[in-house]
N, C-alpha and C. Protein backbone atom coordinates (compact mmCIF):
# COMPACT_ATOMS: atom_id res chain seq x y z
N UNK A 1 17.71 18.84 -20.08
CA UNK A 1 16.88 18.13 -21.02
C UNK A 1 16.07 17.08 -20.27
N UNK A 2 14.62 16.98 -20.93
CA UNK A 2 13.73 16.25 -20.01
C UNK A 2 13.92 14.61 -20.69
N UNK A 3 13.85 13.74 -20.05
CA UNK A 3 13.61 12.52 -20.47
C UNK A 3 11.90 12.06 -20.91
N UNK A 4 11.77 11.95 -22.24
CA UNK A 4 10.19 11.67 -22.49
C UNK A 4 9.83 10.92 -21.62
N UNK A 5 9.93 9.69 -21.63
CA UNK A 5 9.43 8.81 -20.44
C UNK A 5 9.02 8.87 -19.26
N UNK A 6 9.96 9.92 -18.57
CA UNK A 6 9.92 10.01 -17.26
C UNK A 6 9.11 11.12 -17.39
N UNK A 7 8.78 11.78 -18.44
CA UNK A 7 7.58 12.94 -18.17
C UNK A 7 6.25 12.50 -18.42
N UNK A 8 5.78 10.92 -19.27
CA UNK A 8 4.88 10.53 -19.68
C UNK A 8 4.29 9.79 -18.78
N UNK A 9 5.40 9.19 -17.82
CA UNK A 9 5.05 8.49 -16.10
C UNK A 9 4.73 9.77 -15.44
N UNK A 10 5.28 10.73 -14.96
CA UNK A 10 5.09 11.97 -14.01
C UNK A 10 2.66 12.62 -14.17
N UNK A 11 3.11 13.16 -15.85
CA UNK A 11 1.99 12.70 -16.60
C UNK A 11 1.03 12.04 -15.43
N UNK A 12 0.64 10.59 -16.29
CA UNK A 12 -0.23 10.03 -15.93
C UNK A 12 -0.12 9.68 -14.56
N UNK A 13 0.65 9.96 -13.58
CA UNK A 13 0.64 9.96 -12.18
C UNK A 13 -0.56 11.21 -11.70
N UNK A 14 -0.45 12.50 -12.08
CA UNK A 14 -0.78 13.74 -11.91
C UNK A 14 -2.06 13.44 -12.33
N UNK A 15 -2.45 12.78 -13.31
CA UNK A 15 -3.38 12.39 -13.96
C UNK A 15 -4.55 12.02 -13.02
N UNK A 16 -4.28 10.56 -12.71
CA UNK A 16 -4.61 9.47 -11.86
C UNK A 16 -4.88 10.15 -10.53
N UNK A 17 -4.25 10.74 -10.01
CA UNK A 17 -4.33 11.45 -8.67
C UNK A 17 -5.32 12.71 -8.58
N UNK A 18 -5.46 13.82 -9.60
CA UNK A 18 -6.39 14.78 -9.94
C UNK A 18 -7.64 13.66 -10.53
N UNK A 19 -7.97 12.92 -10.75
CA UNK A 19 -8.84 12.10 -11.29
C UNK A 19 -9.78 11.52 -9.79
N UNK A 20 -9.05 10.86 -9.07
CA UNK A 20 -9.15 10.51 -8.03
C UNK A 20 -9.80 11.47 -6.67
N UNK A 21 -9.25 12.53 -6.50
CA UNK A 21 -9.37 13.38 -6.02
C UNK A 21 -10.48 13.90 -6.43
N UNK A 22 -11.16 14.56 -7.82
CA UNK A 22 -12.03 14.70 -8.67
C UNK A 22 -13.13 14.09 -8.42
N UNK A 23 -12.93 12.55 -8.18
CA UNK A 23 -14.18 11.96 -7.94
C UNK A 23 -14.41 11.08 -6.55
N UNK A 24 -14.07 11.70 -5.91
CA UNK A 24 -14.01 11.08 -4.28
C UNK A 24 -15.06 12.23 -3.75
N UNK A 25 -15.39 13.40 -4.05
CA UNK A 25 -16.86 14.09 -3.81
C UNK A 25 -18.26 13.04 -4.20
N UNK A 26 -18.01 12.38 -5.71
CA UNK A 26 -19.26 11.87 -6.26
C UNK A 26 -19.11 10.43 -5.26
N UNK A 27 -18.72 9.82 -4.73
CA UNK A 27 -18.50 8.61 -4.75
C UNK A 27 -19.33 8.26 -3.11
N UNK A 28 -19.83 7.31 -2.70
CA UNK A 28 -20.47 6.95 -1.23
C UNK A 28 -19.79 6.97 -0.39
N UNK A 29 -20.07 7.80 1.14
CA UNK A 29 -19.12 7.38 2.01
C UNK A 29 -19.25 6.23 2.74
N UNK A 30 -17.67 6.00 2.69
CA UNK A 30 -17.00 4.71 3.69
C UNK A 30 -17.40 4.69 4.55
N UNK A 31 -17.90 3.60 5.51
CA UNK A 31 -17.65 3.11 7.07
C UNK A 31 -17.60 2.02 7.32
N UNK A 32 -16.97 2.03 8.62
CA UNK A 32 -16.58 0.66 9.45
C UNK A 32 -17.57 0.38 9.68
N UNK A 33 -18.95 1.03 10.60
CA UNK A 33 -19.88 0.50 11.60
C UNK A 33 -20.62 1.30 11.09
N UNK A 34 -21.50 0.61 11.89
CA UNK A 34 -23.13 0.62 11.84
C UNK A 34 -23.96 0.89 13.08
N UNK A 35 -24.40 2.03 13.39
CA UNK A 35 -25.21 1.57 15.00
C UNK A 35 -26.57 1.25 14.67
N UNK A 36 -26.90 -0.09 15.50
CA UNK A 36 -28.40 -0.18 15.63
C UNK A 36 -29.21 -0.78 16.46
N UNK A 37 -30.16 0.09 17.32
CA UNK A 37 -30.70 -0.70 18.61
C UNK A 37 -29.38 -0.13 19.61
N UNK A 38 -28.67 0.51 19.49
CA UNK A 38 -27.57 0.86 20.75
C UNK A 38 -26.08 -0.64 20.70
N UNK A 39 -26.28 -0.98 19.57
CA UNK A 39 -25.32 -1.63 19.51
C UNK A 39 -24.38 -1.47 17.89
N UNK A 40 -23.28 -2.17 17.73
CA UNK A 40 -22.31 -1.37 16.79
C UNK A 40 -22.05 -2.67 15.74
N UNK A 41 -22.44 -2.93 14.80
CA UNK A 41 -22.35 -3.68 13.73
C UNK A 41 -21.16 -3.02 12.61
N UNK A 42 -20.04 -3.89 12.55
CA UNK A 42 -18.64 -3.80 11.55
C UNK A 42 -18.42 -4.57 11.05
N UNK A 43 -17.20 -4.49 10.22
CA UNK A 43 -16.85 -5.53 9.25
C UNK A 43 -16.19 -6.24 10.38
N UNK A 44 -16.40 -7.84 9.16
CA UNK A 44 -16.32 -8.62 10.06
C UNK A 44 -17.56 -9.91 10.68
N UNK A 45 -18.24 -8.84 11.35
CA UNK A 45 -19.52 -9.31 12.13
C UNK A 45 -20.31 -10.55 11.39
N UNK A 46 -20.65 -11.44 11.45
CA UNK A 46 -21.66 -12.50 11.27
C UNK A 46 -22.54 -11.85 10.76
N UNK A 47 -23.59 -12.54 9.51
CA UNK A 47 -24.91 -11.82 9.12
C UNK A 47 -25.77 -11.98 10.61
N UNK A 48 -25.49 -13.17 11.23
CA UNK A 48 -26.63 -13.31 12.12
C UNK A 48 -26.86 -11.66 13.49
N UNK A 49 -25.17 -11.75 13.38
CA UNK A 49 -25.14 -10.45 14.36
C UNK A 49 -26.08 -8.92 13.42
N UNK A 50 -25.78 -8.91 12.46
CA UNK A 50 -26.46 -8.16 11.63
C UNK A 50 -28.04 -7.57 12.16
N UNK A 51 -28.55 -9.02 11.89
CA UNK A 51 -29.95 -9.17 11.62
C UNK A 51 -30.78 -9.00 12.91
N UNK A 52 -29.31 -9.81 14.26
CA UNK A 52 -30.22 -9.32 15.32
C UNK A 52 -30.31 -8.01 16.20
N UNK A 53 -29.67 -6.84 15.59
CA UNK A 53 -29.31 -5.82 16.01
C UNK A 53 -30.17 -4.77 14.94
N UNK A 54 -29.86 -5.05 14.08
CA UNK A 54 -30.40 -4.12 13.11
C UNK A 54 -31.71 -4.73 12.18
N UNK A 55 -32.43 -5.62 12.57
CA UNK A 55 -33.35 -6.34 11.82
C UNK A 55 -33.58 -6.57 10.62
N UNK A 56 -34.44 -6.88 10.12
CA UNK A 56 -34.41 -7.06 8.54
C UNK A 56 -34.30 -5.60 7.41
N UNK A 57 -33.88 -6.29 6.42
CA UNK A 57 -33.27 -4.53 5.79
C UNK A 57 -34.68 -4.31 4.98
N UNK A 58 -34.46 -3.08 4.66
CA UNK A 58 -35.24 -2.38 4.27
C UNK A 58 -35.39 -2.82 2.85
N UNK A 59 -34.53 -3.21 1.91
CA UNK A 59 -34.57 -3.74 0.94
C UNK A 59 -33.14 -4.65 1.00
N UNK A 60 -32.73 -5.85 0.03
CA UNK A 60 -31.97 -6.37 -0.46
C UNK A 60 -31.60 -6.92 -1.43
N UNK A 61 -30.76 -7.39 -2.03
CA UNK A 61 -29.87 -7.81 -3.16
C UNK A 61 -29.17 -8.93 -3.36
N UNK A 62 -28.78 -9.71 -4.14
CA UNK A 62 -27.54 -10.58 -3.89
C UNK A 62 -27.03 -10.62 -5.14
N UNK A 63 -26.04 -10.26 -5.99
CA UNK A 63 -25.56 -10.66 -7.40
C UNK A 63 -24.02 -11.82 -7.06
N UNK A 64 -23.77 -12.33 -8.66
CA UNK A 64 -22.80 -13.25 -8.23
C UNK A 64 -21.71 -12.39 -8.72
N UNK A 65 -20.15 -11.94 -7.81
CA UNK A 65 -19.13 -11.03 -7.82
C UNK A 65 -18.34 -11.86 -8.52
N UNK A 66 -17.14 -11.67 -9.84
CA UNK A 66 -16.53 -12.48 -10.68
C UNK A 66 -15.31 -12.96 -9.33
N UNK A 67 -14.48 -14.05 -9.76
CA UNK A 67 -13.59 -14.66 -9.29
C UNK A 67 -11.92 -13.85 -9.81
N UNK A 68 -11.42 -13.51 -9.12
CA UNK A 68 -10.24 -12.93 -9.93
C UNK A 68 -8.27 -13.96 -9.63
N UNK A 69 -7.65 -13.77 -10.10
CA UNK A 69 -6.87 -14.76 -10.17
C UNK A 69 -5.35 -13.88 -10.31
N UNK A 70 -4.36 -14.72 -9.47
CA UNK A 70 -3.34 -13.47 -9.39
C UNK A 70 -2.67 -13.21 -10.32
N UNK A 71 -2.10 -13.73 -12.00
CA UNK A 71 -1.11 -12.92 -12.65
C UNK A 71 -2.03 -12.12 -12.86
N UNK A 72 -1.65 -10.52 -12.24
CA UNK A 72 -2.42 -9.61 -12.94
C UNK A 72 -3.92 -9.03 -12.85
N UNK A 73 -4.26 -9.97 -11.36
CA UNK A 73 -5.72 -9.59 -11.04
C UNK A 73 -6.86 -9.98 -12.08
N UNK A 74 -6.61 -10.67 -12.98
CA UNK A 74 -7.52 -10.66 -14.54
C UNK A 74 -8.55 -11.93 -13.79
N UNK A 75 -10.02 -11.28 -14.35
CA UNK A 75 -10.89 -12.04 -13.92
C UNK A 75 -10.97 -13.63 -14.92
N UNK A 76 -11.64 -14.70 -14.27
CA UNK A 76 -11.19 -15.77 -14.35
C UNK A 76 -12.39 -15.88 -16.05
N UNK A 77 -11.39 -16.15 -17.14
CA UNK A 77 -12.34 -16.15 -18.31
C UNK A 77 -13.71 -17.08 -18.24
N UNK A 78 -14.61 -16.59 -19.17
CA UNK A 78 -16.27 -17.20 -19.36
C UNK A 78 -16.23 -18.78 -19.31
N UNK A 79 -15.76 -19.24 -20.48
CA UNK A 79 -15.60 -20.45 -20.37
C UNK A 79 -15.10 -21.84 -18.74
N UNK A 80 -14.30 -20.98 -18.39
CA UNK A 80 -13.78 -22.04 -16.97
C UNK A 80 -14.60 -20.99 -15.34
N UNK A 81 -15.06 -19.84 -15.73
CA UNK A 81 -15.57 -19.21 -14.68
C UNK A 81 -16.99 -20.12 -14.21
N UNK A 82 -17.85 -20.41 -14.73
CA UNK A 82 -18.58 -21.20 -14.75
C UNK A 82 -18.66 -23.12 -13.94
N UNK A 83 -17.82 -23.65 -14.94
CA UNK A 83 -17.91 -24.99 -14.88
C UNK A 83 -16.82 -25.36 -13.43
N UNK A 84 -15.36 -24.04 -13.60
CA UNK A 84 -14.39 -24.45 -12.32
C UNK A 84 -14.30 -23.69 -11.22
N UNK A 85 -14.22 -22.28 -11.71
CA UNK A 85 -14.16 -21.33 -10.32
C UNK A 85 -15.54 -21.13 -10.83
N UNK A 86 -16.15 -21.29 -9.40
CA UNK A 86 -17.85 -20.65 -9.72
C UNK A 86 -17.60 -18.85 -8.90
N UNK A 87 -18.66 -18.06 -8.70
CA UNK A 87 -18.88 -16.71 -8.83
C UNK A 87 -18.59 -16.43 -7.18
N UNK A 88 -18.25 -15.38 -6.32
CA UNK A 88 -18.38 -15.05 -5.12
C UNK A 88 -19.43 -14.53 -5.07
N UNK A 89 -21.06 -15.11 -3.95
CA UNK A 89 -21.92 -14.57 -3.67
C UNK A 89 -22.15 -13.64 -2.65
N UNK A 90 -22.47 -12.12 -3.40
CA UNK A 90 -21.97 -10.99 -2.49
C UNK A 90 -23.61 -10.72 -2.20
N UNK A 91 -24.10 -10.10 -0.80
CA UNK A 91 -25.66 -9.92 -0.45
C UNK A 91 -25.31 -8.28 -0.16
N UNK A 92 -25.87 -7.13 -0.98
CA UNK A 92 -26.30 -6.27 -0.20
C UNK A 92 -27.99 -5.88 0.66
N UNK A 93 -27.63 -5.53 1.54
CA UNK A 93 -28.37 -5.16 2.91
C UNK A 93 -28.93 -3.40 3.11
N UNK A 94 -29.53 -2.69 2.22
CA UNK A 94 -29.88 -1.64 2.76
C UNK A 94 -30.84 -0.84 4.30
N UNK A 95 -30.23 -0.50 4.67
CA UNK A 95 -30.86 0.06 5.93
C UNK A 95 -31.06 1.45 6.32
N UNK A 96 -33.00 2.01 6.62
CA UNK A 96 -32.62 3.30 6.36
C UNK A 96 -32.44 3.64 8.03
N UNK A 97 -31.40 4.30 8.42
CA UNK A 97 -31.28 5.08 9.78
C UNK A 97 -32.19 6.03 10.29
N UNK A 98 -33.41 6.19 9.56
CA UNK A 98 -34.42 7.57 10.44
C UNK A 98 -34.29 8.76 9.29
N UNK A 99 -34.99 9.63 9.53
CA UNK A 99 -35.47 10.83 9.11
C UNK A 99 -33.99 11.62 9.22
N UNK A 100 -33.55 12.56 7.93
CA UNK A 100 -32.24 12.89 8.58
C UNK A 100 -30.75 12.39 8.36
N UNK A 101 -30.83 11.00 8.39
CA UNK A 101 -29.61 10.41 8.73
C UNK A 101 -29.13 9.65 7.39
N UNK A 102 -28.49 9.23 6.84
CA UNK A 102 -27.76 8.49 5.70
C UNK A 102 -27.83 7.08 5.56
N UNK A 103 -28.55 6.40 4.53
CA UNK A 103 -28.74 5.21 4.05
C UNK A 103 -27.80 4.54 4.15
N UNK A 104 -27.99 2.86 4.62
CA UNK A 104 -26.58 2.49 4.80
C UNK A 104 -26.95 1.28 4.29
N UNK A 105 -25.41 1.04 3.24
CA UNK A 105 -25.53 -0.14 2.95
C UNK A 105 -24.57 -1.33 3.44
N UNK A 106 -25.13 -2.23 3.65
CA UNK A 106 -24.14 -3.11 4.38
C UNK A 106 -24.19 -4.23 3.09
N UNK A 107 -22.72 -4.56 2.90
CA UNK A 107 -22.22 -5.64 2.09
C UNK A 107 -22.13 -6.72 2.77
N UNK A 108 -22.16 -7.88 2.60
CA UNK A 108 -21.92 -9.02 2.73
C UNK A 108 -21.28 -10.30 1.81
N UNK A 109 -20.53 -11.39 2.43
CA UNK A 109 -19.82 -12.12 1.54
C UNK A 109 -19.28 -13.37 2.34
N UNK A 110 -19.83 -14.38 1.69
CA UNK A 110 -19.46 -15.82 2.76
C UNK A 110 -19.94 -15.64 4.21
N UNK A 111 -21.24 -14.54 4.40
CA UNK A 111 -21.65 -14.48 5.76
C UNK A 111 -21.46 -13.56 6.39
N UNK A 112 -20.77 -13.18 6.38
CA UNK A 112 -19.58 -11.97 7.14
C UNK A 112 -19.56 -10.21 6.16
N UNK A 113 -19.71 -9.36 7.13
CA UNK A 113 -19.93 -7.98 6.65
C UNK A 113 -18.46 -7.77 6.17
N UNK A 114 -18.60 -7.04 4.81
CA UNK A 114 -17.43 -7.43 3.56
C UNK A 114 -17.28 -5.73 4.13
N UNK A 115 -18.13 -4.99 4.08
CA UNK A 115 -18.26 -3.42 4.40
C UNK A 115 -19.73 -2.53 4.26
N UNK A 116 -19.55 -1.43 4.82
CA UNK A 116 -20.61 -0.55 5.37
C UNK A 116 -20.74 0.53 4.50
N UNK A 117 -21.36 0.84 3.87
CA UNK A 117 -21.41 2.47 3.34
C UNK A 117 -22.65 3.44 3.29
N UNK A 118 -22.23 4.10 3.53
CA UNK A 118 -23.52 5.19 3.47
C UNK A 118 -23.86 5.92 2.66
N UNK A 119 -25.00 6.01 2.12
CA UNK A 119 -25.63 6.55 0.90
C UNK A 119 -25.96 8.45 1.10
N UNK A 120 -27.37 8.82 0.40
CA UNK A 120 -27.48 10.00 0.32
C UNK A 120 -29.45 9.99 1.59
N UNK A 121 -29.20 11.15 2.07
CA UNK A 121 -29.95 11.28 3.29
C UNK A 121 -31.40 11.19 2.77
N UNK A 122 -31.97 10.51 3.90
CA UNK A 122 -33.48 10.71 3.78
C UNK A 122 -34.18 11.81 4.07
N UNK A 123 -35.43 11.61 3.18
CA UNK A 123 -36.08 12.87 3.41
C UNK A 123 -37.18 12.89 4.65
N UNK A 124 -37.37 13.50 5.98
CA UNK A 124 -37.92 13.75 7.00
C UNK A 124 -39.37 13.93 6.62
């Protein structure tokens, strides 16, 4: 005899994981680095290292990223997000690599490359 519970956890495990799996085709690929000019830009790196390797981006962004707080990861409500915890200012950095090669976006956050990802290829 099955225990409901433990089939309603099993369930939404199978779930979550075929879900996941499912959408890791649609989703941008990951990277550490960046080459540009013959040199290797990662997380980590200074914007300044950024800028002098890979020059100014091709386009950019900056929105303000919510503040989140640990019981529970729950973002910090409207009312006190504002006036006490103010917003994390995140800059994205697009850069196109050439004819061929995959759009890359570089994140940024307090200065420092938060992460790298690469988009869908340009057209030659």
């Amino acid at each position: 005899m099955r225990n409901a519970q433990g089939g309603t956890v099993k369930f939404l495990v199978c779930t979550a994981v075929c879900f996941t799996l499912a959408t890791a085709n649609f989703l941008p690929a990951h990277a550490e680095t960046l080459r540009c000019s013959g040199h290797i830009v990662e997380t980590g790196d200074s914007r300044l290292s950024v800028l002098r390797y890979c020059g100014e981006p091709l386009l950019q962004d900056a929105y303000c990223a919510p503040v989140y707080y640990a019981p529970g990861l729950q973002p910090v409500p409207e009312p006190f997000a504002r006036a006490v915890v103010p917003c994390s200012l995140v800059d994205e950095w697009l850069y196109d690599c050439g004819p061929g090669n995959l759009v890359a976006t570089v994140r940024l956050r307090a200065g420092r490359v938060l992460s790298i990802m690469y988009g869908t290829r340009t057209m030659p």
